[in-house]
PDB file of N, CA and C in Angstrom:
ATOM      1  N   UNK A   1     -10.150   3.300  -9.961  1.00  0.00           N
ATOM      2  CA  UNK A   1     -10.509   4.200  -8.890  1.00  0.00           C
ATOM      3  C   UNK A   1     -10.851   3.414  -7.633  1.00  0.00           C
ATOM      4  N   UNK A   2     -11.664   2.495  -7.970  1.00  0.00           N
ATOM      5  CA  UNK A   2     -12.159   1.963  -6.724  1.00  0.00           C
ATOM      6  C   UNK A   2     -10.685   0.679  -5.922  1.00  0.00           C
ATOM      7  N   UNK A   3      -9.653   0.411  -6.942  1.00  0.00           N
ATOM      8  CA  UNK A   3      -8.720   0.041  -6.405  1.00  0.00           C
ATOM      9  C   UNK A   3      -7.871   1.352  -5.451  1.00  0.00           C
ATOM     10  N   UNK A   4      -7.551   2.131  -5.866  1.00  0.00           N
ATOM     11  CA  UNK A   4      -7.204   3.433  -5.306  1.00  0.00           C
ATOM     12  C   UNK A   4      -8.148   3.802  -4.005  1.00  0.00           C
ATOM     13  N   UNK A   5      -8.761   3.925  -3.779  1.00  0.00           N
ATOM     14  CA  UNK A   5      -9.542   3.834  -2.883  1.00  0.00           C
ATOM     15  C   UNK A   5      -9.314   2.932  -1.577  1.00  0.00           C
ATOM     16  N   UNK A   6      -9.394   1.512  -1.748  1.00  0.00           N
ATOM     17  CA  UNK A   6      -9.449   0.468  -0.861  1.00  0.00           C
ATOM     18  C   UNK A   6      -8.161   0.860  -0.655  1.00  0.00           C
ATOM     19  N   UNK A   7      -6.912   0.819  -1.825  1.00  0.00           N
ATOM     20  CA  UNK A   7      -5.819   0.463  -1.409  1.00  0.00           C
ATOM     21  C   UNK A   7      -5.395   1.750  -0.053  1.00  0.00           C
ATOM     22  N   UNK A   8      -5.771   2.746  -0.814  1.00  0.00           N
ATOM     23  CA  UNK A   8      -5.196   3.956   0.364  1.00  0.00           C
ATOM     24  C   UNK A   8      -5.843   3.565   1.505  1.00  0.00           C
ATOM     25  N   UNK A   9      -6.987   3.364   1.275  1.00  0.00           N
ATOM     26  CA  UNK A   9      -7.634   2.772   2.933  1.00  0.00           C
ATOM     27  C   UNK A   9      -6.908   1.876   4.005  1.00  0.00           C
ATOM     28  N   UNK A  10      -6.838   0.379   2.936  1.00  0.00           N
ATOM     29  CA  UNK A  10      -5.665  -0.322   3.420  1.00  0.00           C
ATOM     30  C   UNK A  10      -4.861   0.446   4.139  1.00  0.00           C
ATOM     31  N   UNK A  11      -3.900   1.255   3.078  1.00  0.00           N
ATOM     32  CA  UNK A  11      -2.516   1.205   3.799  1.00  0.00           C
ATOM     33  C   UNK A  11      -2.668   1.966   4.975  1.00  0.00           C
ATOM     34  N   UNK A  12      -3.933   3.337   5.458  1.00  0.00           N
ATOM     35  CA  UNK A  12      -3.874   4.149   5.985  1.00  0.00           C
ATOM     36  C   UNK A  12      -3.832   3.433   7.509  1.00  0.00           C
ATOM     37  N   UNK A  13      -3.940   1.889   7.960  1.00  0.00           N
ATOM     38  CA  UNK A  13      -4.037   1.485   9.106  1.00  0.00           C
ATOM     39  C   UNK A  13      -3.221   0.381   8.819  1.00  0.00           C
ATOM     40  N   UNK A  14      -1.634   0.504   8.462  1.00  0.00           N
ATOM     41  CA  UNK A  14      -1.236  -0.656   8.024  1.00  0.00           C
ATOM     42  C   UNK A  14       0.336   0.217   8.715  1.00  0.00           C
ATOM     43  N   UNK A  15       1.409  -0.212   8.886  1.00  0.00           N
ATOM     44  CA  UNK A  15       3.147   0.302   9.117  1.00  0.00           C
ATOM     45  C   UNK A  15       4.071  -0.449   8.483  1.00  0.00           C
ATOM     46  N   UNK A  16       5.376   0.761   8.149  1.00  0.00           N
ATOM     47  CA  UNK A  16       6.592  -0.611   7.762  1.00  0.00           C
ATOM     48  C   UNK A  16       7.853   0.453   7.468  1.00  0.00           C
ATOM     49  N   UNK A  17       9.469  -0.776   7.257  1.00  0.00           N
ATOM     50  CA  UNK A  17      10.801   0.017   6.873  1.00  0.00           C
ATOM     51  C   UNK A  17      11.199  -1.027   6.234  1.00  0.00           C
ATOM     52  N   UNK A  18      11.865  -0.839   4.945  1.00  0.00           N
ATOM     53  CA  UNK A  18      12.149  -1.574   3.979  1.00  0.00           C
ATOM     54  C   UNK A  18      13.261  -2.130   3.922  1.00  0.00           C
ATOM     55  N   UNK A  19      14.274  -2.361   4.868  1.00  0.00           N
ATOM     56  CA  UNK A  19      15.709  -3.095   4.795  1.00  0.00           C
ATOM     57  C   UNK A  19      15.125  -4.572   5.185  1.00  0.00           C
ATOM     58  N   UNK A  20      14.804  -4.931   6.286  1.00  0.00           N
ATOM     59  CA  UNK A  20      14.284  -6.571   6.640  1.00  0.00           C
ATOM     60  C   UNK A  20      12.856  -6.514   6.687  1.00  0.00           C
ATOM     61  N   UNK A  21      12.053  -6.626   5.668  1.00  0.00           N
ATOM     62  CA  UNK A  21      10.599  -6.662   6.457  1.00  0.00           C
ATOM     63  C   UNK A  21      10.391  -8.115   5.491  1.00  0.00           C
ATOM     64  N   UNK A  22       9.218  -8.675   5.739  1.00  0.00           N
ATOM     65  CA  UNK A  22       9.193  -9.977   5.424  1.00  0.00           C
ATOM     66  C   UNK A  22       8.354 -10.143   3.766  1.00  0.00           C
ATOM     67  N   UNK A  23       8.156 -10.996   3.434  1.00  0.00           N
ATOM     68  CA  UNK A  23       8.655 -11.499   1.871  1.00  0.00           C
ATOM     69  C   UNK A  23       7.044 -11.019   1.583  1.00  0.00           C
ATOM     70  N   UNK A  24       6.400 -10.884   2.287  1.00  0.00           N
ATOM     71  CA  UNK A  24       4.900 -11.098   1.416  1.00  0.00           C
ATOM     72  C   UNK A  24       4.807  -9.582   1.743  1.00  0.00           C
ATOM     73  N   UNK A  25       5.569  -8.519   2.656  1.00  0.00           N
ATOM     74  CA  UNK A  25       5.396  -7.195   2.732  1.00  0.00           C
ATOM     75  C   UNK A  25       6.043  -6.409   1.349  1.00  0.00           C
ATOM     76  N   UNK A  26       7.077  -7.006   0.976  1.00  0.00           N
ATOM     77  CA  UNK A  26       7.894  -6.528  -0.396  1.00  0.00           C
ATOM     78  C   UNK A  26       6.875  -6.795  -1.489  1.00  0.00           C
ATOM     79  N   UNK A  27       6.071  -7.884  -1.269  1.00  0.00           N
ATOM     80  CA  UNK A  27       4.956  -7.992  -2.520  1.00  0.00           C
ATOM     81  C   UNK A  27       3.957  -7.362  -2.807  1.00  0.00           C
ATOM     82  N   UNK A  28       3.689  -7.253  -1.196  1.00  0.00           N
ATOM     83  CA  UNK A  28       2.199  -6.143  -1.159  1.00  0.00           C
ATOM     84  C   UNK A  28       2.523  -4.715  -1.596  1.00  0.00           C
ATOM     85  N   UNK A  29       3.998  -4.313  -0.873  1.00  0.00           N
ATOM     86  CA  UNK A  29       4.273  -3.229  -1.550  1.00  0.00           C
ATOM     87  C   UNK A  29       4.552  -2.870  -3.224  1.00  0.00           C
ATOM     88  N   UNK A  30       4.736  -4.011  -3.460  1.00  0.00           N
ATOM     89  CA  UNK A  30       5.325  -4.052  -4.826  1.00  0.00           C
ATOM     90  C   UNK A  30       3.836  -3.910  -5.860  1.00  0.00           C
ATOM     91  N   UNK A  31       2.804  -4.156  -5.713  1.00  0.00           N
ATOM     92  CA  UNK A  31       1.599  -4.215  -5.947  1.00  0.00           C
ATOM     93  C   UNK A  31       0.740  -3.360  -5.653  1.00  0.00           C
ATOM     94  N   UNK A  32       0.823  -2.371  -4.847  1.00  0.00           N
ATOM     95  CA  UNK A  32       0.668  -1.053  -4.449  1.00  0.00           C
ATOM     96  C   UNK A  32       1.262  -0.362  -5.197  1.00  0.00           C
ATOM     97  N   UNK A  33       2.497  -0.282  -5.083  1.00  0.00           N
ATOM     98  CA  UNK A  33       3.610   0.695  -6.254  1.00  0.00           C
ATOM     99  C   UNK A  33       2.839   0.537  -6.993  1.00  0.00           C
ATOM    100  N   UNK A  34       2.644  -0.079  -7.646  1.00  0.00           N
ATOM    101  CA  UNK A  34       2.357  -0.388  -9.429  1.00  0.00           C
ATOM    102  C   UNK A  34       0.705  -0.199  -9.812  1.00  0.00           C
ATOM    103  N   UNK A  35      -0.006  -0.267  -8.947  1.00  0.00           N
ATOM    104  CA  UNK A  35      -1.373   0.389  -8.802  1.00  0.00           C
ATOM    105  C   UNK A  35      -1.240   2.187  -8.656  1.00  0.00           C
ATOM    106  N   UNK A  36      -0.528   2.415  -7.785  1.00  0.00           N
ATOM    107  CA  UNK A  36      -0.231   3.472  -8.170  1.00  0.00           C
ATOM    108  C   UNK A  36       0.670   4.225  -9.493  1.00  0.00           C
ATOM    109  N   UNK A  37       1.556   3.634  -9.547  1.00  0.00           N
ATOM    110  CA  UNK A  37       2.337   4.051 -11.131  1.00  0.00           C
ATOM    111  C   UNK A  37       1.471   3.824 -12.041  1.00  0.00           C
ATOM    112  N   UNK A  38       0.363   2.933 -12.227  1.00  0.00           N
ATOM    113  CA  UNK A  38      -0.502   2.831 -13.469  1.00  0.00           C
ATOM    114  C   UNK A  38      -1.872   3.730 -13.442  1.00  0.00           C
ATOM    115  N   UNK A  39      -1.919   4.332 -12.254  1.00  0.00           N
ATOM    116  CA  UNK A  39      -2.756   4.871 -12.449  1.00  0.00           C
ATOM    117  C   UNK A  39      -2.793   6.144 -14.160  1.00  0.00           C
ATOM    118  N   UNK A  40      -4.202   6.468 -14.707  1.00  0.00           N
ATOM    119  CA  UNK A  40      -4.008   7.623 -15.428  1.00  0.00           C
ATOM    120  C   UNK A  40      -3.857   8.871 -14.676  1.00  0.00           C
ATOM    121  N   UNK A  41      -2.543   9.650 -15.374  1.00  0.00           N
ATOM    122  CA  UNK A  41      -1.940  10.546 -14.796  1.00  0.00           C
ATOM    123  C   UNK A  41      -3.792  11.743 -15.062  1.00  0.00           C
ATOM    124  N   UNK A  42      -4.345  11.616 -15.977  1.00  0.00           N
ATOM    125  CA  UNK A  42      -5.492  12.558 -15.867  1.00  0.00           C
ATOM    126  C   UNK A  42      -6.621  12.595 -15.432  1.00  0.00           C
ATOM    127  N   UNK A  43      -7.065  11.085 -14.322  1.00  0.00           N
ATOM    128  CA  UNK A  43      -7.530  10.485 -13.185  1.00  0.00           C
ATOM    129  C   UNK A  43      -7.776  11.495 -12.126  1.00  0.00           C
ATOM    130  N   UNK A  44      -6.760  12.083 -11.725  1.00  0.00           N
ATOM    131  CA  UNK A  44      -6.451  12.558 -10.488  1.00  0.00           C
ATOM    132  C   UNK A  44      -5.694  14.190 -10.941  1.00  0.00           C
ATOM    133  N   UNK A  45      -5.910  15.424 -10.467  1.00  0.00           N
ATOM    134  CA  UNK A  45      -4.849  15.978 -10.591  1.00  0.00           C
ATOM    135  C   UNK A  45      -3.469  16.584  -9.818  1.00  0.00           C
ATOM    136  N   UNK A  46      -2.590  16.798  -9.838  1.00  0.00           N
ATOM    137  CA  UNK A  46      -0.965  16.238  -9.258  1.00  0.00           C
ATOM    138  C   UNK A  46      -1.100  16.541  -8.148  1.00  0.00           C
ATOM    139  N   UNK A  47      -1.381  17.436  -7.684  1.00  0.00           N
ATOM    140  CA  UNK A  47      -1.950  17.509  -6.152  1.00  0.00           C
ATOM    141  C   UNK A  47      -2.436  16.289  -5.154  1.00  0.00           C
ATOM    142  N   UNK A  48      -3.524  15.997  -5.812  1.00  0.00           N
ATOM    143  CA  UNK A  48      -4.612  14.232  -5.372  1.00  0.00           C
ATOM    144  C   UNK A  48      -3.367  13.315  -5.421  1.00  0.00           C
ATOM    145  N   UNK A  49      -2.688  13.550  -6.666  1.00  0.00           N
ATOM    146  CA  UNK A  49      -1.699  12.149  -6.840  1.00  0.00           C
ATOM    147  C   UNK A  49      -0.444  12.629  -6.013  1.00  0.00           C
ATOM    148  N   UNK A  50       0.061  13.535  -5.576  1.00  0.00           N
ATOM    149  CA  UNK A  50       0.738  13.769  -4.771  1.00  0.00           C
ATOM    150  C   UNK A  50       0.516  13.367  -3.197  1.00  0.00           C
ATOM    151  N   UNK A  51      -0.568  14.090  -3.010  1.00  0.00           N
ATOM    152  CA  UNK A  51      -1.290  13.425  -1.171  1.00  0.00           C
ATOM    153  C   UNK A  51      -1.088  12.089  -1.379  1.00  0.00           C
ATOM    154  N   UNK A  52      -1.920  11.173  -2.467  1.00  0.00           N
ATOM    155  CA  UNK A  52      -1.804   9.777  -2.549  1.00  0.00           C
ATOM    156  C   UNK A  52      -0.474   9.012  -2.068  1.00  0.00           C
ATOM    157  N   UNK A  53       0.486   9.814  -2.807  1.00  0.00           N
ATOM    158  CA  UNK A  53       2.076   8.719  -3.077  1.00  0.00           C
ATOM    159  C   UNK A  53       2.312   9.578  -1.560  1.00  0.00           C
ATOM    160  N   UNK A  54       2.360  10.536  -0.947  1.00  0.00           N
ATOM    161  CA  UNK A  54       2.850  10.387   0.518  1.00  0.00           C
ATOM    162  C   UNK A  54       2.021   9.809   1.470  1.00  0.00           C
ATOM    163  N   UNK A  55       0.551   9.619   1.604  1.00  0.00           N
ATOM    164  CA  UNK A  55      -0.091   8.864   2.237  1.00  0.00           C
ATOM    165  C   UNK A  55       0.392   7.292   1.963  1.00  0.00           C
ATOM    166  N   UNK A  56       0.679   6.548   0.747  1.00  0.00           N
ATOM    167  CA  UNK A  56       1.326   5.053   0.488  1.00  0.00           C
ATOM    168  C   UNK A  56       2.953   5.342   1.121  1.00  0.00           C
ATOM    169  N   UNK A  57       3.217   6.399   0.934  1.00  0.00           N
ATOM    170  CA  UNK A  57       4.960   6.282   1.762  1.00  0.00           C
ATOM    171  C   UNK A  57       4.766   6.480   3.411  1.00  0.00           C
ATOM    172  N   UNK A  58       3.849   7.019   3.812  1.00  0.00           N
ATOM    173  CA  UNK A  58       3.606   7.062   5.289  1.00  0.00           C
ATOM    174  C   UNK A  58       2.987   6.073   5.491  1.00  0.00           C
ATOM    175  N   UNK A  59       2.263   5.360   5.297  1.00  0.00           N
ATOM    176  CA  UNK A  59       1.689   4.027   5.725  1.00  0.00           C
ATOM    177  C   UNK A  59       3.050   2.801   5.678  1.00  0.00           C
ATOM    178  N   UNK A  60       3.677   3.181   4.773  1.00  0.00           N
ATOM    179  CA  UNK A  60       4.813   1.846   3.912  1.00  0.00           C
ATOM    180  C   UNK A  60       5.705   2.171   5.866  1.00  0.00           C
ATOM    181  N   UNK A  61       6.301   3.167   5.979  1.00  0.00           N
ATOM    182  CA  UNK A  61       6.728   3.723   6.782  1.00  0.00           C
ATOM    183  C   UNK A  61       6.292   3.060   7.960  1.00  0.00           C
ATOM    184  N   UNK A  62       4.630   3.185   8.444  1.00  0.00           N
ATOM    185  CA  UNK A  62       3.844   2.444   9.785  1.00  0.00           C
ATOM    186  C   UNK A  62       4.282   1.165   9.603  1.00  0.00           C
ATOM    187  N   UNK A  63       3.921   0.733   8.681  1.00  0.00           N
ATOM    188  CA  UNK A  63       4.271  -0.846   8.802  1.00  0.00           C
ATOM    189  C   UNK A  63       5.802  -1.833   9.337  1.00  0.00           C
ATOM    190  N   UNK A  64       6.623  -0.860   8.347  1.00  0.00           N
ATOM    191  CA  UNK A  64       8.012  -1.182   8.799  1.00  0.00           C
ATOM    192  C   UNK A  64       8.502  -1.237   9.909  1.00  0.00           C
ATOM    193  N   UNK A  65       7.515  -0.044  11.302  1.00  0.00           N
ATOM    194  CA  UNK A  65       8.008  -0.214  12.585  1.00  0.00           C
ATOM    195  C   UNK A  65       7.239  -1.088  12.938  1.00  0.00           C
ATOM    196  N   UNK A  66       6.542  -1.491  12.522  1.00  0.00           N
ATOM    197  CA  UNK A  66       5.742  -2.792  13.499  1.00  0.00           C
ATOM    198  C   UNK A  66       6.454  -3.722  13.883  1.00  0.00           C
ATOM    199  N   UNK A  67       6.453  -4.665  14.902  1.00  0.00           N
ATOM    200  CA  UNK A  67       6.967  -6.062  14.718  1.00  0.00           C
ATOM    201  C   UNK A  67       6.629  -6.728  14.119  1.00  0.00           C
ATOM    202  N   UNK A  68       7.803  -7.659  13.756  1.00  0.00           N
ATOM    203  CA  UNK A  68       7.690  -8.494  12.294  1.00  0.00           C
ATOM    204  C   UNK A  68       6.468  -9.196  12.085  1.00  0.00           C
ATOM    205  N   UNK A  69       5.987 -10.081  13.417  1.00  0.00           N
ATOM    206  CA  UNK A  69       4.633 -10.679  13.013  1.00  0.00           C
ATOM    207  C   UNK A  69       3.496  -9.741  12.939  1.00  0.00           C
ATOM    208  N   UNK A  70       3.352  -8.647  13.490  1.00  0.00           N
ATOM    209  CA  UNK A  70       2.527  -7.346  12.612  1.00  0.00           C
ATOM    210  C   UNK A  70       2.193  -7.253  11.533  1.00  0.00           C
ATOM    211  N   UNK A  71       3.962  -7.124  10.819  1.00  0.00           N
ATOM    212  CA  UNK A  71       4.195  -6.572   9.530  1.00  0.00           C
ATOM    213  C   UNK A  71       3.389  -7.817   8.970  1.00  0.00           C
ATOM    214  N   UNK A  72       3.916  -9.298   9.277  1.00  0.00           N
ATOM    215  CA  UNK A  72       3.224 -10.105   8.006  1.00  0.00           C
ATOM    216  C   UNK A  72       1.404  -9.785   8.366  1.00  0.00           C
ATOM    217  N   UNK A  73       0.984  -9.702   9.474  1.00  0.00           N
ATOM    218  CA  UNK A  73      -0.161  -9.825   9.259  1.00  0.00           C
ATOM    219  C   UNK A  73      -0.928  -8.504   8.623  1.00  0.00           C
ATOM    220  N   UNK A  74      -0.527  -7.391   8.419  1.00  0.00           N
ATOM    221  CA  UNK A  74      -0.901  -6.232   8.371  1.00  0.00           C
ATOM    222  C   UNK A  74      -0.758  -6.703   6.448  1.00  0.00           C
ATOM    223  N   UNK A  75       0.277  -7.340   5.810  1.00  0.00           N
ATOM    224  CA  UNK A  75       0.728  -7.220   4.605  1.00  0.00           C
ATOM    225  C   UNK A  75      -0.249  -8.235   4.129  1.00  0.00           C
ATOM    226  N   UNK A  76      -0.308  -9.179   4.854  1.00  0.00           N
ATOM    227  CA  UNK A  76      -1.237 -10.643   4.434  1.00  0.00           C
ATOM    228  C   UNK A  76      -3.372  -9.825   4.359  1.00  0.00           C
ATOM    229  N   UNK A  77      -3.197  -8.905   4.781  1.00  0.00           N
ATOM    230  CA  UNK A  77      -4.665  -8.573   4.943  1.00  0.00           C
ATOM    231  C   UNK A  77      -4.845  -7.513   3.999  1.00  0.00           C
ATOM    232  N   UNK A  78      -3.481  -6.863   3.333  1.00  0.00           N
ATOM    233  CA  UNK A  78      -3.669  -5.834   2.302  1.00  0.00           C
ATOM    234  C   UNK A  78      -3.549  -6.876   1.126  1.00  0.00           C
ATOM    235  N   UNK A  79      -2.952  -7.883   1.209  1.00  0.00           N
ATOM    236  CA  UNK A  79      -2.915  -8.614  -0.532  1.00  0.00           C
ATOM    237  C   UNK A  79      -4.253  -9.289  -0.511  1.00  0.00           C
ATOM    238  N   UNK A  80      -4.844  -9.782   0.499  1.00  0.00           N
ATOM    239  CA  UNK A  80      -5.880 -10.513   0.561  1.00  0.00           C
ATOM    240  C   UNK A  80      -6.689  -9.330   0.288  1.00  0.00           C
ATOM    241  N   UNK A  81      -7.231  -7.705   0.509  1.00  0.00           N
ATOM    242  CA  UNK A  81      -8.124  -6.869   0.486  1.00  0.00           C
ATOM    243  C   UNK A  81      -7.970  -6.524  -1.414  1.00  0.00           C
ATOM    244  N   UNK A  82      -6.469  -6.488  -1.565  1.00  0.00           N
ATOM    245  CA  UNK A  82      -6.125  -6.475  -3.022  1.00  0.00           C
ATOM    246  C   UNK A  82      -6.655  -7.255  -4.220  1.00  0.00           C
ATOM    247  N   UNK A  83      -6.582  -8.635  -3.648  1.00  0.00           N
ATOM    248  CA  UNK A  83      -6.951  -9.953  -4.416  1.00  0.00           C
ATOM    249  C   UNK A  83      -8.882  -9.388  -4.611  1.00  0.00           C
ATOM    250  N   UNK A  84      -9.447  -9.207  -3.304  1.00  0.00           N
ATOM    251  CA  UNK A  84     -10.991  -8.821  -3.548  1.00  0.00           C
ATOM    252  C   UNK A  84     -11.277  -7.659  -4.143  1.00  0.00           C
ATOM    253  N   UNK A  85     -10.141  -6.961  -4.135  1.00  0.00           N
ATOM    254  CA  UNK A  85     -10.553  -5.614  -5.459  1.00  0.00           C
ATOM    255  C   UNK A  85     -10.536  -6.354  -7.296  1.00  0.00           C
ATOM    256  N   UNK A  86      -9.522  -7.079  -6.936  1.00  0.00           N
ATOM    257  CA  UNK A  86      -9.688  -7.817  -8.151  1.00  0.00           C
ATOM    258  C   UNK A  86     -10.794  -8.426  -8.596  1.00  0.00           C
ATOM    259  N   UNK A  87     -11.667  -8.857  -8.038  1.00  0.00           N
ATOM    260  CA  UNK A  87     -12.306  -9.695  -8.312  1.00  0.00           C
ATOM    261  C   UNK A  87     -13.632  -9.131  -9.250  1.00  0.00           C
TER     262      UNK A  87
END
C-alpha cells in the first residue's frame, strides 16, 4: 500500500511517450507496471484499481512529452523515490 501510494504520487508530477524515451525511463516504468500488476486484486476495489492504472498511464503519458533531459531526470527521481520505498 504504502508503495502504491508514493508511487502514484511520484508519477502524478512526472510526463512521458514510449517510442524513444531514455533507458532508465523504460525501467522506472517497468517497475511501476509490476507494482501495479502485483498488487492484491482484493486490496483495492476495480474502480480504485481502475483510477490507479489511468492515473500511471496519464502520468507515463506527461513524461514522454517532456524533453529528454526532463524525462531522465523526472525517471531518475521516481527509481530513486522507489529504491526508498524499498527500504
Amino acid at each position: 500500500m504504502k508503495k502504491l501510494i508514493l508511487t502514484v504520487v511520484m508519477l502524478g508530477f512526472c510526463s512521458a511517450a514510449t517510442a524513444d524515451i531514455p533507458e532508465s525511463c523504460k525501467v522506472y516504468f517497468d517497475k511501476v507496471e509490476n507494482i501495479y500488476k502485483n498488487m492484491p486484486e482484493n486490496t483495492f476495489n476495480k474502480e480504485i484499481l481502475d483510477i490507479i492504472k489511468q492515473n500511471l498511464e496519464k502520468a507515463k503519458q506527461e513524461i514522454i512529452a517532456l524533453p529528454e533531459d526532463k524525462q531522465v531526470a523526472a525517471c531518475a527521481q521516481g527509481l530513486e523515490l522507489l529504491k526508498q520505498i524499498d527500504k
